[in-house]
Protein backbone atom coordinates (compact mmCIF):
# COMPACT_ATOMS: atom_id res chain seq x y z
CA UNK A 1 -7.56 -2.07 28.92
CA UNK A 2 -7.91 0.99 26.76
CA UNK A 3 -10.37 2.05 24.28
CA UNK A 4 -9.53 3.57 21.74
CA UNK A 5 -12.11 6.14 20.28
CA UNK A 6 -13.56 7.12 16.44
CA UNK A 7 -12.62 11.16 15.34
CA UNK A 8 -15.57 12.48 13.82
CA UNK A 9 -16.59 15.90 13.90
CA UNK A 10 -13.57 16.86 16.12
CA UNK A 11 -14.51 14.67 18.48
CA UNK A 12 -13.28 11.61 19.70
CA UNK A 13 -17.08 8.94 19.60
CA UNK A 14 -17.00 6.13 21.39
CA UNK A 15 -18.67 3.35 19.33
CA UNK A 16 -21.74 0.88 19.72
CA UNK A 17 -19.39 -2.01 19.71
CA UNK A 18 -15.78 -2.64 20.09
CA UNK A 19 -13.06 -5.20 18.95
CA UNK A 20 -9.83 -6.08 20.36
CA UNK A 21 -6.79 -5.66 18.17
CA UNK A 22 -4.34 -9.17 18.63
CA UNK A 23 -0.87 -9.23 18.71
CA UNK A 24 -0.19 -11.76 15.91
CA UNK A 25 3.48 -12.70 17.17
CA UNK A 26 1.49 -13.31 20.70
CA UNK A 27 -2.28 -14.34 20.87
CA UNK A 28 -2.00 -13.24 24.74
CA UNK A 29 -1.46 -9.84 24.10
CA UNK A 30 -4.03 -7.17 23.75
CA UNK A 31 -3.21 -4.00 22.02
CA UNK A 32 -6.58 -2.30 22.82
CA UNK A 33 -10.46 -2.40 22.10
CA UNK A 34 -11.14 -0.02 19.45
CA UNK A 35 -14.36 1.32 18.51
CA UNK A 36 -16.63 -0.09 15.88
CA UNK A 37 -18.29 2.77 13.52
CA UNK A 38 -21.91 1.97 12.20
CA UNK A 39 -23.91 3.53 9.37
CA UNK A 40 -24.90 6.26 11.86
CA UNK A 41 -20.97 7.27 12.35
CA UNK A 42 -19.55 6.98 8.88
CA UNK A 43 -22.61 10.01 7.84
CA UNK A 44 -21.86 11.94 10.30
CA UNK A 45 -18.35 11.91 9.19
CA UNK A 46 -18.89 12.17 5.73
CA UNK A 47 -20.97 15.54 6.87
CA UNK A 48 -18.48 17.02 8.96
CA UNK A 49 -16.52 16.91 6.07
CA UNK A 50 -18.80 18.49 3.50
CA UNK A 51 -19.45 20.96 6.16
CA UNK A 52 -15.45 21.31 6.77
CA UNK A 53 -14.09 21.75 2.87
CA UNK A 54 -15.70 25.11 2.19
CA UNK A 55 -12.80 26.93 4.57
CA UNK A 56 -10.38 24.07 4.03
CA UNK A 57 -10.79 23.92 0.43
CA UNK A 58 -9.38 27.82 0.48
CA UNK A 59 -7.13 27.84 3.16
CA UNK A 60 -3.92 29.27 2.49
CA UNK A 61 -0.97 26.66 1.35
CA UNK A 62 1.16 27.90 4.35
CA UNK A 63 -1.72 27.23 6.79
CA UNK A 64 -1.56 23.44 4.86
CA UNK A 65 2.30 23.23 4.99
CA UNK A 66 2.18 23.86 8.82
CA UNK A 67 -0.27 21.23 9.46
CA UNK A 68 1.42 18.31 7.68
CA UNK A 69 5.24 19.64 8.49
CA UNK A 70 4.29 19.17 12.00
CA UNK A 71 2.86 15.87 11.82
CA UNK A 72 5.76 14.41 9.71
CA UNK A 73 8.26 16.36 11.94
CA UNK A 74 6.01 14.49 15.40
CA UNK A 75 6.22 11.16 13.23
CA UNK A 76 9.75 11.08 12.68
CA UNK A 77 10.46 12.24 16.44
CA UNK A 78 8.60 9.25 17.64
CA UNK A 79 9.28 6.45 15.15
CA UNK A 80 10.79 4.24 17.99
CA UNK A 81 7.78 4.53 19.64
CA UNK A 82 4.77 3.93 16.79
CA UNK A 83 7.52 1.33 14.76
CA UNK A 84 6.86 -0.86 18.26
CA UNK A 85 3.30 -0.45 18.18
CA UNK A 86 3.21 -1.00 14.45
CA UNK A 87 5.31 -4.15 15.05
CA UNK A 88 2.91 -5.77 17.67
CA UNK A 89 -0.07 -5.11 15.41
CA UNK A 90 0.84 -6.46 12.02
CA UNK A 91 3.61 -8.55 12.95
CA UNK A 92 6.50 -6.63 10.98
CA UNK A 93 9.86 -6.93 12.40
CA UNK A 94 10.66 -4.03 14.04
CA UNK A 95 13.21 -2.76 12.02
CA UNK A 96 10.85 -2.95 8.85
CA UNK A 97 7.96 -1.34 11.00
CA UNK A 98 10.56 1.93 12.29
CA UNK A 99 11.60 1.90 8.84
CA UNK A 100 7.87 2.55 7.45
CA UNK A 101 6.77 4.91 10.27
CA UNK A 102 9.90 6.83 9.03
CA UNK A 103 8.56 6.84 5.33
CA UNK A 104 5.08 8.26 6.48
CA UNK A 105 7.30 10.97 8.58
CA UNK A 106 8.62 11.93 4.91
CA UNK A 107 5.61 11.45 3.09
CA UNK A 108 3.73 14.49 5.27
CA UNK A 109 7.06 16.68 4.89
CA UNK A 110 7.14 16.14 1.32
CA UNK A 111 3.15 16.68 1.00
CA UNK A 112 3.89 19.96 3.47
CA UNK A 113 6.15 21.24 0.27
CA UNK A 114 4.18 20.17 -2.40
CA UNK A 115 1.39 22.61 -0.67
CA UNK A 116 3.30 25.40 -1.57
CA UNK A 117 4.50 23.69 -4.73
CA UNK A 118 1.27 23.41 -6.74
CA UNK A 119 1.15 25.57 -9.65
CA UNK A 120 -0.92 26.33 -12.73
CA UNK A 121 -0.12 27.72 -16.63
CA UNK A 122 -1.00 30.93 -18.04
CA UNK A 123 -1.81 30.85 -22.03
CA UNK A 124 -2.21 33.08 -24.79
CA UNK A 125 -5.56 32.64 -26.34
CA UNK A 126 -6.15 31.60 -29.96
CA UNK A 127 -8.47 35.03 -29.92
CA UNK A 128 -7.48 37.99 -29.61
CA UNK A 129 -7.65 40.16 -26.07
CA UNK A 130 -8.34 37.14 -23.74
CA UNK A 131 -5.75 35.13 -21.62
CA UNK A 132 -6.12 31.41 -20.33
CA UNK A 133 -5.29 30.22 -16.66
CA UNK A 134 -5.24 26.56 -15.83
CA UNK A 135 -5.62 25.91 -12.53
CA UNK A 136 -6.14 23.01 -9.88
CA UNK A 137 -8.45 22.73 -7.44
CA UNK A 138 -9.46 20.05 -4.24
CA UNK A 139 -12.23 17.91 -5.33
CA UNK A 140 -13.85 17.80 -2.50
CA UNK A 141 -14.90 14.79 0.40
CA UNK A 142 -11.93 11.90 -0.45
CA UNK A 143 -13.33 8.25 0.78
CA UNK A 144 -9.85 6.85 1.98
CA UNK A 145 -10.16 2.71 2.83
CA UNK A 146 -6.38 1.30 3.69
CA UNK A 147 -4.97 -2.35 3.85
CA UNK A 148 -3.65 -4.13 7.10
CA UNK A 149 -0.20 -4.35 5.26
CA UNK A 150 1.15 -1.25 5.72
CA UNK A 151 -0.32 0.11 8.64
CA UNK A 152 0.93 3.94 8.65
CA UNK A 153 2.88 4.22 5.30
CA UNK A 154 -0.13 3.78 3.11
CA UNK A 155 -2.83 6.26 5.22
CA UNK A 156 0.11 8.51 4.96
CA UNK A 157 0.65 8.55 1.12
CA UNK A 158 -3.30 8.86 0.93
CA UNK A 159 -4.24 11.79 3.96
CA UNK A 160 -1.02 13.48 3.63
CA UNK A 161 -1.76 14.53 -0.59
CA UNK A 162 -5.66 14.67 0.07
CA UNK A 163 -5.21 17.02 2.82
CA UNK A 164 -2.17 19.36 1.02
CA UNK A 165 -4.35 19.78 -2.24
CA UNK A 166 -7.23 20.93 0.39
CA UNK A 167 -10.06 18.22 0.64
CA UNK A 168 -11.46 16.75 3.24
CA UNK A 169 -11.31 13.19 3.96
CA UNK A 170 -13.22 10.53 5.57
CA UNK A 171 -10.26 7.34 6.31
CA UNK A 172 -11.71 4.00 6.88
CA UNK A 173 -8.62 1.85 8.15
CA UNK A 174 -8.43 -2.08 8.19
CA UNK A 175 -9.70 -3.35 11.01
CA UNK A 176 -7.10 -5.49 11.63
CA UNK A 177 -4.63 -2.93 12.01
CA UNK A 178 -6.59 0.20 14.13
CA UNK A 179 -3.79 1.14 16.55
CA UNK A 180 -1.50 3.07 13.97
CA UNK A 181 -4.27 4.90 11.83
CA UNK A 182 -5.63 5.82 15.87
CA UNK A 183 -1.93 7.39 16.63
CA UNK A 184 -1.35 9.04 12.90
CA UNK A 185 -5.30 10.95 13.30
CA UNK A 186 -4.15 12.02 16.59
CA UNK A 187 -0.88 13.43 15.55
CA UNK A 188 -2.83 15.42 13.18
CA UNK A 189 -5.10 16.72 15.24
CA UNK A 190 -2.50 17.22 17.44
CA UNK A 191 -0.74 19.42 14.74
CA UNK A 192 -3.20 21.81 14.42
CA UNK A 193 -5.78 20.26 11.66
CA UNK A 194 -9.41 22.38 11.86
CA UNK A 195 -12.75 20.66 13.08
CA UNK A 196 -13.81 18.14 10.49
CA UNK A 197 -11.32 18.40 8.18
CA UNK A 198 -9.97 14.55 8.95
CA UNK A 199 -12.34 11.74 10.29
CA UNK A 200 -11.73 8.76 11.30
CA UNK A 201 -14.44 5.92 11.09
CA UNK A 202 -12.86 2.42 11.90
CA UNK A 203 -14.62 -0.75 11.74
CA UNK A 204 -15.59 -3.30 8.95
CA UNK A 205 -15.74 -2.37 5.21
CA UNK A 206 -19.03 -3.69 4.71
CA UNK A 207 -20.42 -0.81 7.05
CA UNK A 208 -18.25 2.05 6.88
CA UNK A 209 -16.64 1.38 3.11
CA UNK A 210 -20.19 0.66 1.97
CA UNK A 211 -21.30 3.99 3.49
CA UNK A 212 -18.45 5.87 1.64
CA UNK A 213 -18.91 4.23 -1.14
CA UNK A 214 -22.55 4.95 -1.36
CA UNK A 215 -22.79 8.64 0.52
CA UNK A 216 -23.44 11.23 -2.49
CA UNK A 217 -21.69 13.65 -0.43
CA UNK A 218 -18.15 11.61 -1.17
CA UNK A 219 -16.89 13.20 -4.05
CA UNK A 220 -13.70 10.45 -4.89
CA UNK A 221 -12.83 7.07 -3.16
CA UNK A 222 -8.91 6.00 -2.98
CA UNK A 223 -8.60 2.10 -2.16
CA UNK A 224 -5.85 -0.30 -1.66
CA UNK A 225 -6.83 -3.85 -0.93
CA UNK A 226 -8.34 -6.87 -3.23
CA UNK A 227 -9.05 -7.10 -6.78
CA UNK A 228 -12.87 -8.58 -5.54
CA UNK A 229 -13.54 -5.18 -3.06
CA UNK A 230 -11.67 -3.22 -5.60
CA UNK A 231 -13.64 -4.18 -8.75
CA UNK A 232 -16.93 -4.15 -6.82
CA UNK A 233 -16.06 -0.35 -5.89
CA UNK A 234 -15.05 0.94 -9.34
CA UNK A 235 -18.50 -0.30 -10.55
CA UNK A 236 -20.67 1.81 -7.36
CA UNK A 237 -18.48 4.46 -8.00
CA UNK A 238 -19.08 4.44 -12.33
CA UNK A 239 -22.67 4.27 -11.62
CA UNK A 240 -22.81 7.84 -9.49
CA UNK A 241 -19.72 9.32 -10.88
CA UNK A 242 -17.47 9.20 -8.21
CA UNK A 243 -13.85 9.83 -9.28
CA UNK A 244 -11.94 6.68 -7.82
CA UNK A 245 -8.20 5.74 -7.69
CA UNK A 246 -7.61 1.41 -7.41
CA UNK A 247 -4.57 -0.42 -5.91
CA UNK A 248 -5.06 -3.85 -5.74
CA UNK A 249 -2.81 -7.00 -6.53
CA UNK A 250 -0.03 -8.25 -7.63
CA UNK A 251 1.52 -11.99 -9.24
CA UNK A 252 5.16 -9.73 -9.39
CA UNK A 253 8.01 -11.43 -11.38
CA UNK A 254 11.56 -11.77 -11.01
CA UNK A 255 13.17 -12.82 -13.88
CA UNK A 256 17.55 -14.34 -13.14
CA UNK A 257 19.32 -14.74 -16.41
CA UNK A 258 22.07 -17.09 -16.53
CA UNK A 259 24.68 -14.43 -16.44
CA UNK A 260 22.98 -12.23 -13.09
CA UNK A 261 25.36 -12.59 -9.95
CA UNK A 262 24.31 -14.94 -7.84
CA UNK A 263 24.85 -12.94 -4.64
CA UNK A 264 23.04 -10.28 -6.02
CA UNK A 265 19.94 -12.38 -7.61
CA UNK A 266 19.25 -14.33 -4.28
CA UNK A 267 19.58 -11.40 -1.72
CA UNK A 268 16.96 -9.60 -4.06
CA UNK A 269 14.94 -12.67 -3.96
CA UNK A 270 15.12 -13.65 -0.84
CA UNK A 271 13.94 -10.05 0.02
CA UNK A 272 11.28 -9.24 -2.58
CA UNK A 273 9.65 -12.89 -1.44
CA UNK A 274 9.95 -13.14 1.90
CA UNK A 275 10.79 -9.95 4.07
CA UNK A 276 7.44 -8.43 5.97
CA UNK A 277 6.34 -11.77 5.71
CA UNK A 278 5.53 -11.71 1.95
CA UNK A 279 2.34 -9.49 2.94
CA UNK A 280 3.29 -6.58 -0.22
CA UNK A 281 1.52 -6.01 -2.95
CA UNK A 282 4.89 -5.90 -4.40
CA UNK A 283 6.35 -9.33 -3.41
CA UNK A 284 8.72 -11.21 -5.78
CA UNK A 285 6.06 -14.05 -6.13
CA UNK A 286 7.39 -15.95 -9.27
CA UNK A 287 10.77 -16.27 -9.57
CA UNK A 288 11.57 -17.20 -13.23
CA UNK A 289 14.99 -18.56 -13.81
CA UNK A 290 16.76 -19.23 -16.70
CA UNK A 291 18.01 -22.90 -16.85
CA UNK A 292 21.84 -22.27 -17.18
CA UNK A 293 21.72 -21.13 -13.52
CA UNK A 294 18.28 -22.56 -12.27
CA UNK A 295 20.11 -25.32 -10.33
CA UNK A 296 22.62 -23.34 -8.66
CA UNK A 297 19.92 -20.71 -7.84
CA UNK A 298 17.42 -23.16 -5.95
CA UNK A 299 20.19 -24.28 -4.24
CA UNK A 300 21.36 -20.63 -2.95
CA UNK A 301 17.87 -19.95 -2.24
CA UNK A 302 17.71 -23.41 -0.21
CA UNK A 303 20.41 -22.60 1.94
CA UNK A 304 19.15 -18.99 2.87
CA UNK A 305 15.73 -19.85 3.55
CA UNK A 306 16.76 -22.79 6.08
CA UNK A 307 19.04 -19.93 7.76
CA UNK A 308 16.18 -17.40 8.22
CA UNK A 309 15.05 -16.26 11.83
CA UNK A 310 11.26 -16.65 11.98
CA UNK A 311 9.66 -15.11 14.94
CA UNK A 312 8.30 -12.76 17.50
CA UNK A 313 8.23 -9.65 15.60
CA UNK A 314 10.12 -7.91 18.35
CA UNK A 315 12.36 -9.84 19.02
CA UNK A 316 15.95 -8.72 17.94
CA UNK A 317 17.20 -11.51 16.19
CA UNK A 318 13.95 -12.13 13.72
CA UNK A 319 14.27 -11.61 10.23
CA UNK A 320 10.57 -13.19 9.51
CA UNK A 321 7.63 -12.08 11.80
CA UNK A 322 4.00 -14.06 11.99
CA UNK A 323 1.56 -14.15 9.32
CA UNK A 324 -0.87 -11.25 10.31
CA UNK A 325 -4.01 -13.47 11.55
CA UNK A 326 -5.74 -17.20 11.37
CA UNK A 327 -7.36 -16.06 8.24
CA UNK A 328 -4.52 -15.03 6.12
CA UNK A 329 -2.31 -18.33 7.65
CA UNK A 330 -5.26 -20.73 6.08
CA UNK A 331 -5.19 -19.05 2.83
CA UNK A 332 -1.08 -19.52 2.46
CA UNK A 333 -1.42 -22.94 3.85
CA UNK A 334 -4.50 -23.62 1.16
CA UNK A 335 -2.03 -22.26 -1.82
CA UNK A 336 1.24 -24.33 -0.60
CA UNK A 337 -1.37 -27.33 -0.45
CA UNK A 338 -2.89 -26.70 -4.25
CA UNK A 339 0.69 -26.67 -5.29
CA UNK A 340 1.48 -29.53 -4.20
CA UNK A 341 -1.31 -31.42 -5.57
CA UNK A 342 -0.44 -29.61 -8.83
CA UNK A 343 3.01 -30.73 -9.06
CA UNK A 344 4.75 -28.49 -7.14
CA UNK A 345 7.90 -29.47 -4.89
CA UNK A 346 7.63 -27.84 -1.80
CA UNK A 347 10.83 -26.92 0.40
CA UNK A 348 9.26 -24.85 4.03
CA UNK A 349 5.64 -24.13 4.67
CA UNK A 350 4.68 -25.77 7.51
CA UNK A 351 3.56 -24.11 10.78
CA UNK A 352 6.10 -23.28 13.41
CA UNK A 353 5.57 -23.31 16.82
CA UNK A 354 7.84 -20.23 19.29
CA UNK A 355 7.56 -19.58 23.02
CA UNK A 356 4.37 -17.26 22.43
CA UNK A 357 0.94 -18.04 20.53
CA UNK A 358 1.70 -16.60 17.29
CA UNK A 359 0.54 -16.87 13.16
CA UNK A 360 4.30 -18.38 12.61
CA UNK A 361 4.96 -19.89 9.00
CA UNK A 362 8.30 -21.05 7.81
CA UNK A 363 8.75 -19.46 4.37
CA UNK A 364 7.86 -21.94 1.71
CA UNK A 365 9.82 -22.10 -2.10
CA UNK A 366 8.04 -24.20 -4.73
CA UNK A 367 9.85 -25.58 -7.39
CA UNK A 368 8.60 -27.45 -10.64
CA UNK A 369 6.50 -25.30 -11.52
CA UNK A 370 4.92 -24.13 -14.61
CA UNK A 371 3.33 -20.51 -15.52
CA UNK A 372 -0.41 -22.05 -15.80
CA UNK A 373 -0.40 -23.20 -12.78
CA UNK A 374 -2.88 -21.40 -10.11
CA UNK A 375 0.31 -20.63 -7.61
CA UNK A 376 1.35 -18.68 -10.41
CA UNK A 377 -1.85 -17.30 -11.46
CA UNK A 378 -3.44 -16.15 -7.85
CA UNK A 379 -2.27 -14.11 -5.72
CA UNK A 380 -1.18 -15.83 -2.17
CA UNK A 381 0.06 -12.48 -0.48
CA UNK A 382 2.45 -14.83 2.04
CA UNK A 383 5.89 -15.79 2.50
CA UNK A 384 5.31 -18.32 -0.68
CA UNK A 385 7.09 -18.13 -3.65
CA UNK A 386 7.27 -20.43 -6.88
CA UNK A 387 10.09 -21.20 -9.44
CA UNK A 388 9.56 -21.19 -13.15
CA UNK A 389 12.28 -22.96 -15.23
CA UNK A 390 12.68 -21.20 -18.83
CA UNK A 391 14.86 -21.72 -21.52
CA UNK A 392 16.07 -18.29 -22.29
CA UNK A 393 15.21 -14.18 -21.78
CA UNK A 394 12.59 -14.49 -24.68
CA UNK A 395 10.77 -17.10 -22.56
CA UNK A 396 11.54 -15.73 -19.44
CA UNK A 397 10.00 -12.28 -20.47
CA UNK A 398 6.95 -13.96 -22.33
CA UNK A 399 6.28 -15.60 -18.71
CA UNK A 400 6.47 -12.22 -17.14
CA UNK A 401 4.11 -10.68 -18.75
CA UNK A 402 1.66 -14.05 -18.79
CA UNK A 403 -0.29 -12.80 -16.11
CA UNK A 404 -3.49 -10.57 -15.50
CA UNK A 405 -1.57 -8.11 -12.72
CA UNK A 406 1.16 -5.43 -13.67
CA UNK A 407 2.25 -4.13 -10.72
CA UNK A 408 6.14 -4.67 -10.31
CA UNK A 409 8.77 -6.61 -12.34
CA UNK A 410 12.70 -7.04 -11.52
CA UNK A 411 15.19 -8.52 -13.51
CA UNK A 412 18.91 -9.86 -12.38
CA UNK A 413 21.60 -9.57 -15.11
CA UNK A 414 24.61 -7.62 -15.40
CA UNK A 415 24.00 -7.40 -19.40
CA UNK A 416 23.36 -3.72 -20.31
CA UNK A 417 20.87 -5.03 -23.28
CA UNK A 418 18.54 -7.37 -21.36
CA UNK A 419 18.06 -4.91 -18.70
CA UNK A 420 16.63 -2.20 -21.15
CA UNK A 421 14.88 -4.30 -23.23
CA UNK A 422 13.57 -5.69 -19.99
CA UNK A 423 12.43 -2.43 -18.61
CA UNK A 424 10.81 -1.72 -21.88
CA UNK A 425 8.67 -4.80 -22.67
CA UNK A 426 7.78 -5.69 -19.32
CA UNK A 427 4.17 -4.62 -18.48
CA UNK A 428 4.42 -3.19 -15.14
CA UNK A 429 4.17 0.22 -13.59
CA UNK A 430 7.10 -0.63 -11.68
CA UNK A 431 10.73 -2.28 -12.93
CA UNK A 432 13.55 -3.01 -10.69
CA UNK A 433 17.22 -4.17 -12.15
CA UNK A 434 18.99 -5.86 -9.94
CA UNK A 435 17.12 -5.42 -6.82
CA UNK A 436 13.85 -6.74 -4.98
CA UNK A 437 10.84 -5.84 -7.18
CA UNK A 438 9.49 -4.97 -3.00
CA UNK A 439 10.74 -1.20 -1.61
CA UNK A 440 9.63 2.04 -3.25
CA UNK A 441 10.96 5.91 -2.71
CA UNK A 442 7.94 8.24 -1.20
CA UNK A 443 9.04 10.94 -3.90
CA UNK A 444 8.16 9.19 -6.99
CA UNK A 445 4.62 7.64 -8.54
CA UNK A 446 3.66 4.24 -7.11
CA UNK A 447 1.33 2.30 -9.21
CA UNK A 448 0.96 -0.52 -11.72
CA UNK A 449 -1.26 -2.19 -15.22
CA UNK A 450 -3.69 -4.46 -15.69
CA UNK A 451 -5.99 -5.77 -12.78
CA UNK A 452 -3.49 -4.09 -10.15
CA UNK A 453 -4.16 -0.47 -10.29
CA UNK A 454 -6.56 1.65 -11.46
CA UNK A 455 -6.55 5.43 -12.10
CA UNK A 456 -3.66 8.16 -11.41
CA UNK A 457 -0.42 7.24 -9.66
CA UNK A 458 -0.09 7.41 -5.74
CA UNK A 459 2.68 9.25 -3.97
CA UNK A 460 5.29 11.73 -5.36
CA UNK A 461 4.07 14.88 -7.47
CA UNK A 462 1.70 12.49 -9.64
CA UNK A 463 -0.56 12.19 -6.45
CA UNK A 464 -2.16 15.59 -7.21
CA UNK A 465 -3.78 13.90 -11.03
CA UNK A 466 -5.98 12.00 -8.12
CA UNK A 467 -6.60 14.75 -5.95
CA UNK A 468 -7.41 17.71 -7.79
CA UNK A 469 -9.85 19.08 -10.73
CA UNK A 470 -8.20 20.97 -13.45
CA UNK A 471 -10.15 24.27 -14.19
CA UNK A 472 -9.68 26.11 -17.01
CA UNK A 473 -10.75 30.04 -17.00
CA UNK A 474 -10.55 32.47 -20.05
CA UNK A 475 -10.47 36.44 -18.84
CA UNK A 476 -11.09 39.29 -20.97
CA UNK A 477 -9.56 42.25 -19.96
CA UNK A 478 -11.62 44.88 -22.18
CA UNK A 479 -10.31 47.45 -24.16
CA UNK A 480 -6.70 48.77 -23.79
């Protein structure tokens, strides 16, 4: 079996330790040991890249655009390839997991442009004879940590700005999910990235995050993962004056009005809820229904949940793969269980059994529920979703916003009136109209309110508020 190897330094370290990374659609197959980084190995990364930003930091933004059009243009030429492994590893269907190796392929090309794209302002001075130029500059050493969920998408939309803006970055990937971050630092390196620019330190978060988090030479931390790591990182970070940049979770409405197209409203349900196994940040989680069309809807969504194809993620006909390990599968099954014993109706959720070992849940819809209820308070992050009856769109929007996370919101109506009001008054970052509140462009910002994100916007041209310092310089030219 291979063994797959840490990147620090330019060099690929074998580690102390190893773990095996589990096929959750088959418990029999192996994808590969994978080094374990210690204390030891996350400062010696952290120094390469101190050592690595001086000439990095004012490299030329051609030398940057080569780099990361290279690795998007090697990403995209082997998405086939990485979507399989990315399939076998988080349990993704394939389609879903080529689809997101494609998005990091077009995150690095449109990171390559925005390399050449960053500008600055020139200003006339209140005073007379000087001129102001605002400029951006790298900050420096960017701590990356990344969730199992998204395997390559989400180290893309971190490495690919950090790197085009000219830091240096240290990545610390879940450990559940090793075997795309491995491939996407290799295609890098491949592509022509100096010595110590990139590192990559895998292995738990209580080593290698804590490291980051702690190292004085780590200038900014970006994070995606739970509100508990998240909040415990913001307050290190405060403390030494760390810049930091916080995704973390999500309680996402969807909001049907009694005049939305039913079609429409339970494809865009069915999606947002269910599809990569509920496992997004994003995920249509309550579905609040207006009670004109409440019965019809739970109906709909009846019928297309007991026609969904749960299984191997490989396998061509699955439309659901597994849950992604025993740990996540016990929290879903603890949350369908809690809402039953709070009053919940509950049509799926029990454990399926397919020809291979395998984290398989049928997707589970809870109806009669309420919005105080802790299904509708906590995050699940499975293929669970719960119905809220309301009386009308004042109610339905009050319920919307009843919650401590702001990270997406969708509404289905066809009336021109709700939908903007909707868009308007609904606190989230993100607002979808008649589609699944789930599935974002990799040109535009990503990012919510409340407890579910913290700091500047990830991805399009708004990544650079993260990963640059503004400097402001006045020049006098002298006498004319």
């Amino acid at each position: 079996m291979k063994t797959f190897a840490n990147y620090i330094d330019g060099q690929w370290i074998e580690g102390k330790t190893t773990a095996p990374n589990v096929n959750p659609s088959n418990l029999d197959d192996v994808i590969g040991q994978f080094a374990e980084a210690d204390a030891d190995d996350a400062q010696r990364a952290i120094a390469a890249a101190r050592k690595a930003f001086g000439p990095w930091s004012v490299s030329t933004p051609q030398q940057r655009f080569d780099v990361l059009d290279q690795a998007g243009t090697t990403i995209l030429a082997r998405k086939a390839e990485l979507g399989r492994l990315l399939a076998r590893e988080e349990g993704k269907t394939l389609p879903e997991a080529i689809g997101e190796v494609a998005r990091a392929g077009q995150i690095f090309k449109f990171f390559a442009g925005e390399a050449l794209r960053l500008g600055g302002e020139i200003l006339p001075s209140v005073r007379p004879g000087l001129t102001v130029e605002v400029t951006r500059e790298p900050l420096g050493v960017i701590g990356l940590i990344t969730p199992w969920n998204f395997p390559i998408a989400i180290p893309a939309w971190k490495i690919a700005p950090a790197l085009a803006y000219g830091n240096c970055v240290v990545f610390k990937p879940a450990e559940l999910v090793p075997g795309s971050a491995w491939e996407l630092v290799n295609i890098l390196v491949e592509s022509g990235l100096p010595q110590g620019v990139l590192n990559l330190v895998m292995g738990r978060g209580a080593v290698v995050g804590e490291a980051m988090v702690a190292s004085p030479d780590v200038d900014a931390i970006s994070f995606t993962g739970s509100v508990a790591t998240g909040s415990a990182i913001a307050a290190r970070c405060v403390a030494s004056g760390k810049k930091f940049q916080l995704e973390m979770g999500g309680k996402n409405p969807m909001v049907v009005l009694d005049d939305a197209d039913l079609d429409v409203a339970v494809e865009a349900c069915i999606n947002g809820a269910f599809y990569s196994t509920g496992q997004r940040c994003t995920a249509s989680s309550r579905l609040i229904v207006t009670e004109g069309i409440h019965d019809r809807f739970v109906e709909a969504m009846c019928n297309r949940l007991a026609a969904l194809r749960i299984g191997d993620a490989l396998s061509a006909d699955t439309q659901i793969g597994p849950v992604v390990d025993a740990r996540q599968l016990e929290q879903d099954e603890r949350y369908i269980a809690i809402a039953r014993e709070e009053g919940g109706t509950v049509i799926g959720g029990e454990r399926l059994e397919r020809a291979t070992p395998g984290f398989f849940l049928a997707p589970a819809l809870v109806t009669g529920t309420t919005a105080d209820m802790r299904i509708n308070r906590e995050e699940v992050f499975g293929p669970v979703a719960s119905v809220i009856r309301v009386k009308d769109y004042d109610e339905a929007l009050a319920v919307a916003n009843d919650t401590p996370f702001g990270l997406s919101a969708g509404i289905c109506t066809t009336s021109l009136k709700y939908a903007t009001h909707f868009r308007r008054h609904v606190q989230a970052g993100m607002v979808m109209v008649n589609t699944a509140t789930a599935g974002v462009d990799y040109h535009v910002p990503f990012g919510g309110r409340k407890g579910s994100s913290y700091g500047p916007r990830e991805q399009g041209s708004y990544a650079r508020e993260f990963y640059t310092t503004v400097k402001t310089a006045y020049i006098h030219a002298g006498q004319v």
